[in-house]
C-alpha atoms as a PDB file:
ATOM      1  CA  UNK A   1     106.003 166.489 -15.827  1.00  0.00           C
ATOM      2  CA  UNK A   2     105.194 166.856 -19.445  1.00  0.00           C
ATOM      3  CA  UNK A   3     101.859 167.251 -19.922  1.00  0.00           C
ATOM      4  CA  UNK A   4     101.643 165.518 -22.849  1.00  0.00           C
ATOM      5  CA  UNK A   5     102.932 162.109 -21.355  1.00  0.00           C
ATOM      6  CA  UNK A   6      99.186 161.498 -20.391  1.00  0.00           C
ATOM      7  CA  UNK A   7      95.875 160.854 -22.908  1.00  0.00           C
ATOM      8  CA  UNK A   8      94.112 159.035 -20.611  1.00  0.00           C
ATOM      9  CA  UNK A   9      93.274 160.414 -17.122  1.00  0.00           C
ATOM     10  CA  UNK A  10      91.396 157.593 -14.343  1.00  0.00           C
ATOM     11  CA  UNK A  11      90.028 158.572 -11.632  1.00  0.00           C
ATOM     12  CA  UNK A  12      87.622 156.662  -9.622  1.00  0.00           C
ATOM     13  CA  UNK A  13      84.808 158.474  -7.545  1.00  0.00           C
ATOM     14  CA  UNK A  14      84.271 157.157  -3.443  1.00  0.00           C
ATOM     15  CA  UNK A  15      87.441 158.822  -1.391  1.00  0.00           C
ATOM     16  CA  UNK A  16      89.446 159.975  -5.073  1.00  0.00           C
ATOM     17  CA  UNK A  17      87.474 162.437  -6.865  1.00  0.00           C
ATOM     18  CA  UNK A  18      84.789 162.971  -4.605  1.00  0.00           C
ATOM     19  CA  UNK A  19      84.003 164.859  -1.748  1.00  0.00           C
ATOM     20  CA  UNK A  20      82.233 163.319   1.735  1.00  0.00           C
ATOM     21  CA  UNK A  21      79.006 164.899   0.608  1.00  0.00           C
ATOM     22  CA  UNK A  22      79.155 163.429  -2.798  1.00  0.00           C
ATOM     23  CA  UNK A  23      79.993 166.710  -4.721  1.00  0.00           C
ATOM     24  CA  UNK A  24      83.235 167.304  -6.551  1.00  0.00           C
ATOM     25  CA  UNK A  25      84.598 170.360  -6.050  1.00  0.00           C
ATOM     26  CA  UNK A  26      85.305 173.255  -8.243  1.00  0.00           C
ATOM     27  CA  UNK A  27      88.921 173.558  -8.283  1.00  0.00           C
ATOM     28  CA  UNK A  28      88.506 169.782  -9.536  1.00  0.00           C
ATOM     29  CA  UNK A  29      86.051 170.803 -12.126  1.00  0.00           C
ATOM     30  CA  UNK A  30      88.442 173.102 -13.376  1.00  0.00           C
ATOM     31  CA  UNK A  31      91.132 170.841 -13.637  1.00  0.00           C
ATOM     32  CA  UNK A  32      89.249 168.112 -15.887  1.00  0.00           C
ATOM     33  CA  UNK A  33      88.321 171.259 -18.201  1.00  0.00           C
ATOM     34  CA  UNK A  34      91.968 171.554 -18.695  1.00  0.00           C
ATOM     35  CA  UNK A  35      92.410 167.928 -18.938  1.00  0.00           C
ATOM     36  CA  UNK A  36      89.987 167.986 -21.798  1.00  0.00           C
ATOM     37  CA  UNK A  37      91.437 171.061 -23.288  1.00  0.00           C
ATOM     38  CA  UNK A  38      94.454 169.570 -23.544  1.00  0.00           C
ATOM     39  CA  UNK A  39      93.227 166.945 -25.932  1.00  0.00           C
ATOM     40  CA  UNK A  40      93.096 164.382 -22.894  1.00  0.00           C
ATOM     41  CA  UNK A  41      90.201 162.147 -21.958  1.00  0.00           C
ATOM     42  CA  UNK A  42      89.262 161.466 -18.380  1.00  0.00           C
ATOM     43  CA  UNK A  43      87.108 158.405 -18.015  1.00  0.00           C
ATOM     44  CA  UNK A  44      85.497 157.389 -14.268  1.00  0.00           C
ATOM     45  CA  UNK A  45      86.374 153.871 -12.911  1.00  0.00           C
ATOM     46  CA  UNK A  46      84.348 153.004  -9.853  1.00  0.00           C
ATOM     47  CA  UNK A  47      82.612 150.090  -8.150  1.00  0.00           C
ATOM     48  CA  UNK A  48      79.096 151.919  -8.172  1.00  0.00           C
ATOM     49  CA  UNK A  49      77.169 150.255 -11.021  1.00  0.00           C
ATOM     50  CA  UNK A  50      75.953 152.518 -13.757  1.00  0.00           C
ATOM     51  CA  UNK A  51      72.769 153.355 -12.363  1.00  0.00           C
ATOM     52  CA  UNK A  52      74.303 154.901  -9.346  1.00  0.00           C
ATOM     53  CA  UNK A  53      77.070 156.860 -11.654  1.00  0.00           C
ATOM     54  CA  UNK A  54      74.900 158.552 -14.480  1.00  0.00           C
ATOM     55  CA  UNK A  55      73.278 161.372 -11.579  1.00  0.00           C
ATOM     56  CA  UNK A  56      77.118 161.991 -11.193  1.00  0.00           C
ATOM     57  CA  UNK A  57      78.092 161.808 -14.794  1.00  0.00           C
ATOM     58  CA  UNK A  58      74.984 164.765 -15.631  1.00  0.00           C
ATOM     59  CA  UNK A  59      76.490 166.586 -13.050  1.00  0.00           C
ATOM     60  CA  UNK A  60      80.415 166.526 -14.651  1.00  0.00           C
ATOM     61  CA  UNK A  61      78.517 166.927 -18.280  1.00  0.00           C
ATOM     62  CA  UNK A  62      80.162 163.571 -19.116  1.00  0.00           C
ATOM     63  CA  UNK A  63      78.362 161.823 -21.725  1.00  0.00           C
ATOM     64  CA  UNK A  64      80.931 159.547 -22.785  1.00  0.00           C
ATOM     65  CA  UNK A  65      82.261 155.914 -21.705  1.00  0.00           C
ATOM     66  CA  UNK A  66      82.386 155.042 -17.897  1.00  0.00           C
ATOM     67  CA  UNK A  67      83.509 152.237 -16.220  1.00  0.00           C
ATOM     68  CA  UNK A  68      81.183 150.962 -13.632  1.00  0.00           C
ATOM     69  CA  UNK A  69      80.664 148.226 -11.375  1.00  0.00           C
ATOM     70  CA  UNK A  70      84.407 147.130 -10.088  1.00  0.00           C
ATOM     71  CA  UNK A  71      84.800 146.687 -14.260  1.00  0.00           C
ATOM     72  CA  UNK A  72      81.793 144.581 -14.978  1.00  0.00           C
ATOM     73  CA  UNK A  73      80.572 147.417 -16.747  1.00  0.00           C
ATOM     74  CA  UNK A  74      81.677 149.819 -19.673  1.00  0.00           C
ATOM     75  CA  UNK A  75      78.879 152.267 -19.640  1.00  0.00           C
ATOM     76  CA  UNK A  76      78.103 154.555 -22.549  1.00  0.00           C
ATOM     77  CA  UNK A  77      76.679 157.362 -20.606  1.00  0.00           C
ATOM     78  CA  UNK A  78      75.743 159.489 -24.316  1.00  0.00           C
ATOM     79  CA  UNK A  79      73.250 156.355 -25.405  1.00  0.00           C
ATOM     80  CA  UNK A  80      72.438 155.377 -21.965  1.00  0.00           C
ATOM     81  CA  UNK A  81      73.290 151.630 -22.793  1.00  0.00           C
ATOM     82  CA  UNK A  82      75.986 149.167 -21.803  1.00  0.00           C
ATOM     83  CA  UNK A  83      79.025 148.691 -24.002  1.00  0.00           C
ATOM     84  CA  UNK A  84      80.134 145.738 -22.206  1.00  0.00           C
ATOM     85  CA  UNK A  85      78.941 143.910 -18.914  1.00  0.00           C
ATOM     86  CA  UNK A  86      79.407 140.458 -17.477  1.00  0.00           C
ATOM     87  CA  UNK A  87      77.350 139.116 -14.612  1.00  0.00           C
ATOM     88  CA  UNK A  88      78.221 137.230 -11.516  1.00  0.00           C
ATOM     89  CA  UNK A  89      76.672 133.856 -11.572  1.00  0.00           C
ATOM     90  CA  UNK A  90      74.106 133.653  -9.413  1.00  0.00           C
ATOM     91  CA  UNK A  91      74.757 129.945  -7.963  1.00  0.00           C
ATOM     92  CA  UNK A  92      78.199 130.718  -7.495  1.00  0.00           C
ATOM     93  CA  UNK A  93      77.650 133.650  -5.800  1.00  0.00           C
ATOM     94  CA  UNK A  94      75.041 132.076  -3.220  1.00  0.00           C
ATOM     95  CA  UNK A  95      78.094 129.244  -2.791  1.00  0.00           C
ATOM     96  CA  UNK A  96      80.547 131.420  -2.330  1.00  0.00           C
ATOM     97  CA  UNK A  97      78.357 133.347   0.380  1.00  0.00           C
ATOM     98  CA  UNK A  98      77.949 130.276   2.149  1.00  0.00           C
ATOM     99  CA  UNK A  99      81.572 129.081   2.508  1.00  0.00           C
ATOM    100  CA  UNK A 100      82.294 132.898   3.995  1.00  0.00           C
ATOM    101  CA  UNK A 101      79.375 131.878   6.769  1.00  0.00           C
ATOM    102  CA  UNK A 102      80.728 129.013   7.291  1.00  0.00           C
ATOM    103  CA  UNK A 103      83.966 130.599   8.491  1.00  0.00           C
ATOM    104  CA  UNK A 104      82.665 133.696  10.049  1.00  0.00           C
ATOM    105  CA  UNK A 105      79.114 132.970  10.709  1.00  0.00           C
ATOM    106  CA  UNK A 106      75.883 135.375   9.202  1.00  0.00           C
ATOM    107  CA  UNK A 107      77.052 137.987   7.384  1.00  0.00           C
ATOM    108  CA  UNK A 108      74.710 140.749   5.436  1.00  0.00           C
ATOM    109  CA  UNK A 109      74.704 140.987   1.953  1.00  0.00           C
ATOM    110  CA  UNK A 110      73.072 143.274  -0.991  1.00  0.00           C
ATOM    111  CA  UNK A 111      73.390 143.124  -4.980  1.00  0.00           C
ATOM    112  CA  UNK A 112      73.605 145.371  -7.616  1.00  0.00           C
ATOM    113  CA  UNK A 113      71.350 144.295 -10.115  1.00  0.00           C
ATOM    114  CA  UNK A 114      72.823 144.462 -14.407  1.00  0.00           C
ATOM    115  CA  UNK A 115      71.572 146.361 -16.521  1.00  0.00           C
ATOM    116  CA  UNK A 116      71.634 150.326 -16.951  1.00  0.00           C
ATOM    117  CA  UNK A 117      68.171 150.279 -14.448  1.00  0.00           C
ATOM    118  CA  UNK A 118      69.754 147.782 -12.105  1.00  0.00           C
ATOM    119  CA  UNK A 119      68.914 148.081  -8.810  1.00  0.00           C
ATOM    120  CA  UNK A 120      70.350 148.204  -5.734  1.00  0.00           C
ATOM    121  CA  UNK A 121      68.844 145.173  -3.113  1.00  0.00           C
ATOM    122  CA  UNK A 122      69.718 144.762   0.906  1.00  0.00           C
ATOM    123  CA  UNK A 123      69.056 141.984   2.847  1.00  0.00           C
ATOM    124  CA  UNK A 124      67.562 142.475   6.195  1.00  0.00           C
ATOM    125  CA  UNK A 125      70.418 143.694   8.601  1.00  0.00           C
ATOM    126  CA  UNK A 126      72.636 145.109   6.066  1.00  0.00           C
ATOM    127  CA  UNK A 127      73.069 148.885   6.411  1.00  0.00           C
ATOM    128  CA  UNK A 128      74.474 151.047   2.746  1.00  0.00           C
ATOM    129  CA  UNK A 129      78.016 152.428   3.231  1.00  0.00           C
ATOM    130  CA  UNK A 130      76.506 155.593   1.326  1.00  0.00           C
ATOM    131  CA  UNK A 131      73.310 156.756   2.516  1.00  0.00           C
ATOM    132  CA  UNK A 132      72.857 158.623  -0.188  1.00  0.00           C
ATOM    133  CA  UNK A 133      72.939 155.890  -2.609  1.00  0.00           C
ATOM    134  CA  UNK A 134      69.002 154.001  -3.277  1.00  0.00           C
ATOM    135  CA  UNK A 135      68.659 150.962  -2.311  1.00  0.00           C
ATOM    136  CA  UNK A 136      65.367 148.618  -1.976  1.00  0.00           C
ATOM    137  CA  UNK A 137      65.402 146.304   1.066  1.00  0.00           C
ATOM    138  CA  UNK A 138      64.116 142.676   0.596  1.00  0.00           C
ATOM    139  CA  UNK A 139      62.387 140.577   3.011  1.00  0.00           C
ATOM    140  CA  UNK A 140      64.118 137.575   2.658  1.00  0.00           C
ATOM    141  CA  UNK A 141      67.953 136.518   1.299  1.00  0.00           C
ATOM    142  CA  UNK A 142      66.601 134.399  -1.730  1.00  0.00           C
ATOM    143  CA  UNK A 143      64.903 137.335  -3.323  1.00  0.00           C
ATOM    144  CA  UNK A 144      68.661 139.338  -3.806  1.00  0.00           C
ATOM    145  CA  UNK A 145      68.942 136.399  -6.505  1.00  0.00           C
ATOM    146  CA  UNK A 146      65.492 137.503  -8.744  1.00  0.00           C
ATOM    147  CA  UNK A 147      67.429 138.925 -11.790  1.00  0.00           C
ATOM    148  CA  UNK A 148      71.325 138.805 -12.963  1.00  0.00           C
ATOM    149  CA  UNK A 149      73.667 140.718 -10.991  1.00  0.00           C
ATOM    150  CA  UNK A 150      76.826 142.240 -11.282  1.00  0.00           C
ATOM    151  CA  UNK A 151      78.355 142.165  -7.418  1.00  0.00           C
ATOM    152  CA  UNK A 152      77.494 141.144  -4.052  1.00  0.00           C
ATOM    153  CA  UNK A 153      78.097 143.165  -1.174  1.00  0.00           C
ATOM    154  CA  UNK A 154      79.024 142.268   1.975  1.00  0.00           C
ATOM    155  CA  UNK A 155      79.130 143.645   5.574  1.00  0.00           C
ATOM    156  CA  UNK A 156      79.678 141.412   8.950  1.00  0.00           C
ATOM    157  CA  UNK A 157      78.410 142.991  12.938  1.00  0.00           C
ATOM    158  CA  UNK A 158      82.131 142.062  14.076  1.00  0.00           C
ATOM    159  CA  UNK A 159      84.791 141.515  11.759  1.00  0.00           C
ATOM    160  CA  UNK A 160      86.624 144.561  10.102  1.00  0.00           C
ATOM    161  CA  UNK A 161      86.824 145.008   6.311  1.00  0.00           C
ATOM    162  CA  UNK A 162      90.206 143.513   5.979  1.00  0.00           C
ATOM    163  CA  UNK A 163      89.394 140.649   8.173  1.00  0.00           C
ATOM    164  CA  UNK A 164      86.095 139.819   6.227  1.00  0.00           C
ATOM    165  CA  UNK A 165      88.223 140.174   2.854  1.00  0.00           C
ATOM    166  CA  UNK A 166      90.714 138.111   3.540  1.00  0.00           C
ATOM    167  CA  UNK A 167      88.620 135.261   4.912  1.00  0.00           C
ATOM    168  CA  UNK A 168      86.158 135.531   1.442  1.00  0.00           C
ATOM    169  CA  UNK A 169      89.635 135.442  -0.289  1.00  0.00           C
ATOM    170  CA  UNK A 170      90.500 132.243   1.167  1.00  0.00           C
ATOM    171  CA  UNK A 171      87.422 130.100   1.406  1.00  0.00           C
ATOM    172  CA  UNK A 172      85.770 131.726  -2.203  1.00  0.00           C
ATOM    173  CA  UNK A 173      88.757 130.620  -4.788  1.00  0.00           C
ATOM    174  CA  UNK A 174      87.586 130.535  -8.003  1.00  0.00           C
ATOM    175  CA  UNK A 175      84.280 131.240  -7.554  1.00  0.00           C
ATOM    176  CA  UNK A 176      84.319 134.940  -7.704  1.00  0.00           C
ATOM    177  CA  UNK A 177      86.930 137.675  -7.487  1.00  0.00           C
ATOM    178  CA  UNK A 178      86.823 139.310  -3.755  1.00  0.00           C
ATOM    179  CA  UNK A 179      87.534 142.937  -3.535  1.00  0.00           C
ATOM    180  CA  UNK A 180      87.454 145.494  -0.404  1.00  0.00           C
ATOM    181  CA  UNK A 181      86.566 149.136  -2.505  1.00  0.00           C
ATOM    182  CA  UNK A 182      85.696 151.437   0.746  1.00  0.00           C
ATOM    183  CA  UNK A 183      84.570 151.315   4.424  1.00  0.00           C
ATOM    184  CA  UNK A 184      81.971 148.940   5.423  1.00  0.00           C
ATOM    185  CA  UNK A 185      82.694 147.457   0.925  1.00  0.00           C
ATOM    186  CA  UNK A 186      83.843 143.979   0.473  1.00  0.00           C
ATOM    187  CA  UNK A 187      82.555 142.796  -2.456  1.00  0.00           C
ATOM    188  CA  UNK A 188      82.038 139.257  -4.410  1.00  0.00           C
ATOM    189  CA  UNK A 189      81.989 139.711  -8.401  1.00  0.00           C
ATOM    190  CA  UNK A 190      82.757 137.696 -11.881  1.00  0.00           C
ATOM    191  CA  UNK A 191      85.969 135.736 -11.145  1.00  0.00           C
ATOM    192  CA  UNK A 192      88.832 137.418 -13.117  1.00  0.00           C
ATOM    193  CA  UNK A 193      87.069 140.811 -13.318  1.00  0.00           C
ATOM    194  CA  UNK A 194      88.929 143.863 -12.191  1.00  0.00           C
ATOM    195  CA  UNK A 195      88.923 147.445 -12.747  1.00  0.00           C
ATOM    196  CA  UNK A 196      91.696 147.008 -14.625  1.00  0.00           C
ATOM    197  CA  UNK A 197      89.583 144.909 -17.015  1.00  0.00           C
ATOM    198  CA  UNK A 198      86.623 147.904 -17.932  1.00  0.00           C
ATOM    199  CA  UNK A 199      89.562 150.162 -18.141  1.00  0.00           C
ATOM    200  CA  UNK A 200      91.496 148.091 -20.360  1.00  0.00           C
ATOM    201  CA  UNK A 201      88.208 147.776 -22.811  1.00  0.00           C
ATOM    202  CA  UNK A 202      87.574 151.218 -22.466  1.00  0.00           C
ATOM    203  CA  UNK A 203      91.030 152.491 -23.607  1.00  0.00           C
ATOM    204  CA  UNK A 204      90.705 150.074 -26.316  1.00  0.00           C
ATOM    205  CA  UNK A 205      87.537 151.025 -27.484  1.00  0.00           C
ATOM    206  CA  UNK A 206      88.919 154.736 -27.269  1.00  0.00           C
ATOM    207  CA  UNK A 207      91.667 153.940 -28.998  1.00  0.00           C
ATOM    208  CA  UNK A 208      94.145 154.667 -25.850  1.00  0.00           C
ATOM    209  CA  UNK A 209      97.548 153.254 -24.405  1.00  0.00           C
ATOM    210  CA  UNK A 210      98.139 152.140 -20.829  1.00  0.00           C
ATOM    211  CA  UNK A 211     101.565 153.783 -21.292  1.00  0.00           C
ATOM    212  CA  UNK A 212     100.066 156.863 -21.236  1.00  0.00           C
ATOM    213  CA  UNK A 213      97.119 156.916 -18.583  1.00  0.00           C
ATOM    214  CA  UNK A 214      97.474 158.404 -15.661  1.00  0.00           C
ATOM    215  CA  UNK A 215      94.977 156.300 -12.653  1.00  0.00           C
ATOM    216  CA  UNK A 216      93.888 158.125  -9.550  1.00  0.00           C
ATOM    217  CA  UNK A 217      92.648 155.943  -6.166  1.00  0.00           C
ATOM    218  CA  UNK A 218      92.482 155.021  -2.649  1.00  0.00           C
ATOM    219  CA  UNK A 219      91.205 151.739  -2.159  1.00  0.00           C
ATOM    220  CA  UNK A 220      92.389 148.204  -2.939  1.00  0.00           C
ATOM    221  CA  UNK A 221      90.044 147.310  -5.960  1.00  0.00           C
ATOM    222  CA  UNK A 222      92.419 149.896  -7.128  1.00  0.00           C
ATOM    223  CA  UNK A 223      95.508 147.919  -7.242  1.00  0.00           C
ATOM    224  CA  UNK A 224      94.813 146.425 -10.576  1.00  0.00           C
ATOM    225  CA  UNK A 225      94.418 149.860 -12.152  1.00  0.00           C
ATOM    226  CA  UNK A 226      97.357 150.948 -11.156  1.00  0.00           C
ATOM    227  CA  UNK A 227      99.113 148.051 -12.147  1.00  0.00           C
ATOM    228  CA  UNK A 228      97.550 148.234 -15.854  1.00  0.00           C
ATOM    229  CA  UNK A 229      98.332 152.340 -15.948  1.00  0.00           C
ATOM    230  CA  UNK A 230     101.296 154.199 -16.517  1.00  0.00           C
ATOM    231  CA  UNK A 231     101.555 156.269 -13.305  1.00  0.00           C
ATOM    232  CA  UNK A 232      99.299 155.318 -10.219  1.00  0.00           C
ATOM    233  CA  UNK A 233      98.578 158.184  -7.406  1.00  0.00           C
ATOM    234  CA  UNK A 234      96.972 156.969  -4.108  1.00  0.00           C
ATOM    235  CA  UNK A 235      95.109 159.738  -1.913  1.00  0.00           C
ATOM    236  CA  UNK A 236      96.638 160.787   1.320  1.00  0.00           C
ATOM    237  CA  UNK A 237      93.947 158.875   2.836  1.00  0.00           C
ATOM    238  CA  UNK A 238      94.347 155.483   1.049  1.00  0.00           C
ATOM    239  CA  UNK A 239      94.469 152.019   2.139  1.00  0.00           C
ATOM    240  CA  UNK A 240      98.054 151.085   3.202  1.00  0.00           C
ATOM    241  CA  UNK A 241      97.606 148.485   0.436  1.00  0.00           C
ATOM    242  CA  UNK A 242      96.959 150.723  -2.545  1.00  0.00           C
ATOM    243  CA  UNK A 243      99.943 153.238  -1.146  1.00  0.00           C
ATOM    244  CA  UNK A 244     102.577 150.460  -1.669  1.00  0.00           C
ATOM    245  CA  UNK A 245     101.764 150.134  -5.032  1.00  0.00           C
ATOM    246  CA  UNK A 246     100.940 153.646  -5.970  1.00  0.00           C
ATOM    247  CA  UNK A 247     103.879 155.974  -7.585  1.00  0.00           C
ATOM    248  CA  UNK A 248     102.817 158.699  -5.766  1.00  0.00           C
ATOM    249  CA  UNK A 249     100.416 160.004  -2.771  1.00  0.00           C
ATOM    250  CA  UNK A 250      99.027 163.283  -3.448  1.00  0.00           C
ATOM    251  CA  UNK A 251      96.602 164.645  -0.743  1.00  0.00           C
ATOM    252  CA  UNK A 252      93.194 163.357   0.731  1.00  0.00           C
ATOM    253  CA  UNK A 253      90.181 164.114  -1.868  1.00  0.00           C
ATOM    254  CA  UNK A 254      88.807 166.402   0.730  1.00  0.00           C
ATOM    255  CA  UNK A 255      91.961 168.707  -0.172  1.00  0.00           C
ATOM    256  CA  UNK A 256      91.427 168.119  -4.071  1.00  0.00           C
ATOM    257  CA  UNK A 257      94.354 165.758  -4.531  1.00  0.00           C
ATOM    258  CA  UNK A 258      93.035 164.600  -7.734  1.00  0.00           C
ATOM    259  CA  UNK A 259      93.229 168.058  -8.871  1.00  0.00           C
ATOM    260  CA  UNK A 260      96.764 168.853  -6.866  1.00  0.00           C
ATOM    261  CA  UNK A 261      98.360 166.631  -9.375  1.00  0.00           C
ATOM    262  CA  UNK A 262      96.721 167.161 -12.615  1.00  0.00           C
ATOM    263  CA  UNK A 263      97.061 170.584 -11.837  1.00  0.00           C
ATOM    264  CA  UNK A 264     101.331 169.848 -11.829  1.00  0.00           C
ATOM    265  CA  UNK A 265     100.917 168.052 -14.751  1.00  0.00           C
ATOM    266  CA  UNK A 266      98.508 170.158 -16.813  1.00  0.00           C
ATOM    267  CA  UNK A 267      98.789 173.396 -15.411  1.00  0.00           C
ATOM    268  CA  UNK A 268      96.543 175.941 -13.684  1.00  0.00           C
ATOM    269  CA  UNK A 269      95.365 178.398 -16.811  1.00  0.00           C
END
């Protein structure tokens, strides 16, 4: 694969390019560097909002664009100031939360607040799929809905991620967009808002073409990106969902499949 058939390299974080622990490691490192030195850009698209990806950003000396928050967000990581975000109506949001309960009784839910601060609030009963990540618990549900937000998040005791997602899908309609972006990750955000839609913005703003980005994933709020890029590789470890779109499966992020491929496409020295 020529290696000059890609400008724009996607890859988003959770299960892609990083580890369990949260670190990416240094074989991956090494293959951004020759991303970069190959006159490519490499831009992160992930569901964490910006406040959760500029610790990682530091760390990978990115201080460029970054696409945050399932797309809500293009992040300028250099000025440490939003390019672009749109918020999920709060009204709509507590609506659509209400039809899923309706169908599948109490769920738990959190928000990720805007804004380059934002933070991260849980309702009683809901636990964070990353431990890792801060979060601020609130006493009761009506305080998640103090400021804008970007997303809800949603967990149920009983029902698996698919089930829960595909219920929200069919009760929520037009009210928000529902996506399912890791274990124990089904979220509610702006209707019509993808990853595909930061991306898109971001490449624009760049000056890049979809016909030559490469996108890297494992997840279903993947699928857009893949469908908006060039070449789409799920992880070995990617939901069956994601693989039937993707163009290729490289291996599990734990085995530096990110950097298996790029490392095909833009050599190893």
């Amino acid at each position: 694969m020529d290696r000059t058939a890609y400008s724009l390299v996607a890859t988003d974080l959770d299960g892609t390019l990083l580890r369990g622990d949260d670190t990416v490691s240094d074989r991956s490192l090494a293959a951004l560097a020759r991303v970069a030195g190959a006159g490519a850009r490499h831009l992160v698209v992930t569901g964490r909002p910006a406040p959760r990806v500029r610790p990682l950003l530091d760390r990978l000396g990115r201080t460029g664009l970054a696409v945050c928050g399932q797309g809500a967000q293009v992040y300028d990581a250099g000025a440490h100031r939003m390019l672009w975000s749109v918020t999920l109506d709060r009204e709509l949001a507590e609506t659509a939360l209400g039809k899923i309960e309706a169908e599948v009784g109490q769920v738990h839910a959190a928000v990720d607040q805007d804004g380059v601060d934002g933070l991260t609030l849980i309702e009683p009963g809901y636990l964070m799929p990353h431990p890792t990540l801060p979060a601020v618990r609130v006493e009761r549900r009506e305080q998640l809905w103090s400021t804008p937000i970007s997303k809800v998040l949603l967990r149920h005791p009983e029902l698996t991620d698919d089930e829960l997602a595909t219920t929200a899908r069919a009760v929520v309609g037009s009210l928000a967009t529902v996506t399912m972006s890791g274990p124990g990750t089904v979220e509610l955000q702006p209707c019509g808002i993808t990853k595909a839609t930061g991306l898109a913005l971001a490449a624009e703003h760049l000056g890049l073409d979809r016909r030559r980005t490469i996108a890297f994933g494992d997840m279903p709020n993947d699928i857009p990106m893949f469908h908006w890029a060039a070449h789409g590789v799920a992880m070995a470890g990617a939901h069956p969902e994601l693989k039937a779109v993707a163009d290729e499966v490289t291996t599990t992020n734990e085995d530096d499949g990110v950097a298996v491929v790029l490392e095909r496409i833009f050599g190893t020295s």
